[in-house]
Protein backbone atom coordinates (compact mmCIF):
# COMPACT_ATOMS: atom_id res chain seq x y z
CA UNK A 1 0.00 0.00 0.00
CA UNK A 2 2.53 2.63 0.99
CA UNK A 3 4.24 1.44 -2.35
CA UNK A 4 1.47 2.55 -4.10
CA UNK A 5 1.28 5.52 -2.28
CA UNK A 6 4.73 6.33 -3.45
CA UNK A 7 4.24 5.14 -6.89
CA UNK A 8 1.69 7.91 -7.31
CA UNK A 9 3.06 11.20 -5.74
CA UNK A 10 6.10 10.30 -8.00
CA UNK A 11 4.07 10.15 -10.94
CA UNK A 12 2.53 13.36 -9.64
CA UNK A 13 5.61 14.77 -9.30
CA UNK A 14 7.12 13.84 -12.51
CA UNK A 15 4.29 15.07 -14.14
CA UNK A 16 4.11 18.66 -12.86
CA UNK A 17 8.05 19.17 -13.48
CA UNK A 18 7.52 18.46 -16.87
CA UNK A 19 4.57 20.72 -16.94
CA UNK A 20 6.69 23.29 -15.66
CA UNK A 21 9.46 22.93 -18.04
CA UNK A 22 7.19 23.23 -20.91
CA UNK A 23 5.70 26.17 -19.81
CA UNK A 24 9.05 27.92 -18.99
CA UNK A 25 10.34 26.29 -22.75
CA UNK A 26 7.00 27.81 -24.52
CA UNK A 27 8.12 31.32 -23.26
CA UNK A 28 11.49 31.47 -23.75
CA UNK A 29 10.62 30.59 -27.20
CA UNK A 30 7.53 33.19 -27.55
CA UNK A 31 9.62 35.65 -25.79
CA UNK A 32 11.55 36.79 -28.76
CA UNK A 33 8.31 37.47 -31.08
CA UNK A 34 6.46 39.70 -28.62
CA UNK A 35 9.84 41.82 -28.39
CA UNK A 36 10.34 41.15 -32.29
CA UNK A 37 6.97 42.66 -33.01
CA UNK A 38 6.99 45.47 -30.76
CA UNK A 39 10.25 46.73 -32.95
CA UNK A 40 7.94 46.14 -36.24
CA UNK A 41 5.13 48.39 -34.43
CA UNK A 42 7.61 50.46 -33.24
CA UNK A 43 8.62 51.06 -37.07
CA UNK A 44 5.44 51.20 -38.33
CA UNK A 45 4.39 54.12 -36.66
CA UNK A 46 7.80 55.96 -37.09
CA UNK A 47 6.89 55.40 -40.98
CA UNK A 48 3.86 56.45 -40.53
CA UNK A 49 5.48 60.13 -38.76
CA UNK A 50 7.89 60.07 -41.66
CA UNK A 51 5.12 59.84 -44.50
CA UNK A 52 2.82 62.41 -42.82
CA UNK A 53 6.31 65.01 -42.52
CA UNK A 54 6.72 64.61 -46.92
C-alpha cells in the first residue's frame, strides 16, 4: 500500500516538473516574437510620422 502511495506522488511529481518545463520552454521561445513585433510596431508608426512630414 505505501508502495502505491509512493508510486503515485512520484508520478505526480514527474508530471508537474515536466509541466513546468514546458511552460518555462513555450516562453522562452515566444519571448523573442512579442519583443520582435513590438520593434515592427515600433517602425510602423515611425513610418507612418515620416510619410505624414513629406
Amino acid at each position: 500500500m505505501d508502495l502505491v502511495i509512493f508510486g503515485v506522488v512520484a508520478v505526480v511529481g514527474g508530471v508537474v516538473a515536466l509541466l513546468g518545463f514546458l511552460i518555462i520552454l513555450g516562453r522562452k521561445v515566444t519571448e523573442p516574437n512579442k519583443e520582435l513585433q513590438q520593434k515592427v510596431e515600433s517602425l510602423e508608426d515611425e513610418m507612418k510620422r515620416l510619410k505624414e512630414k513629406s
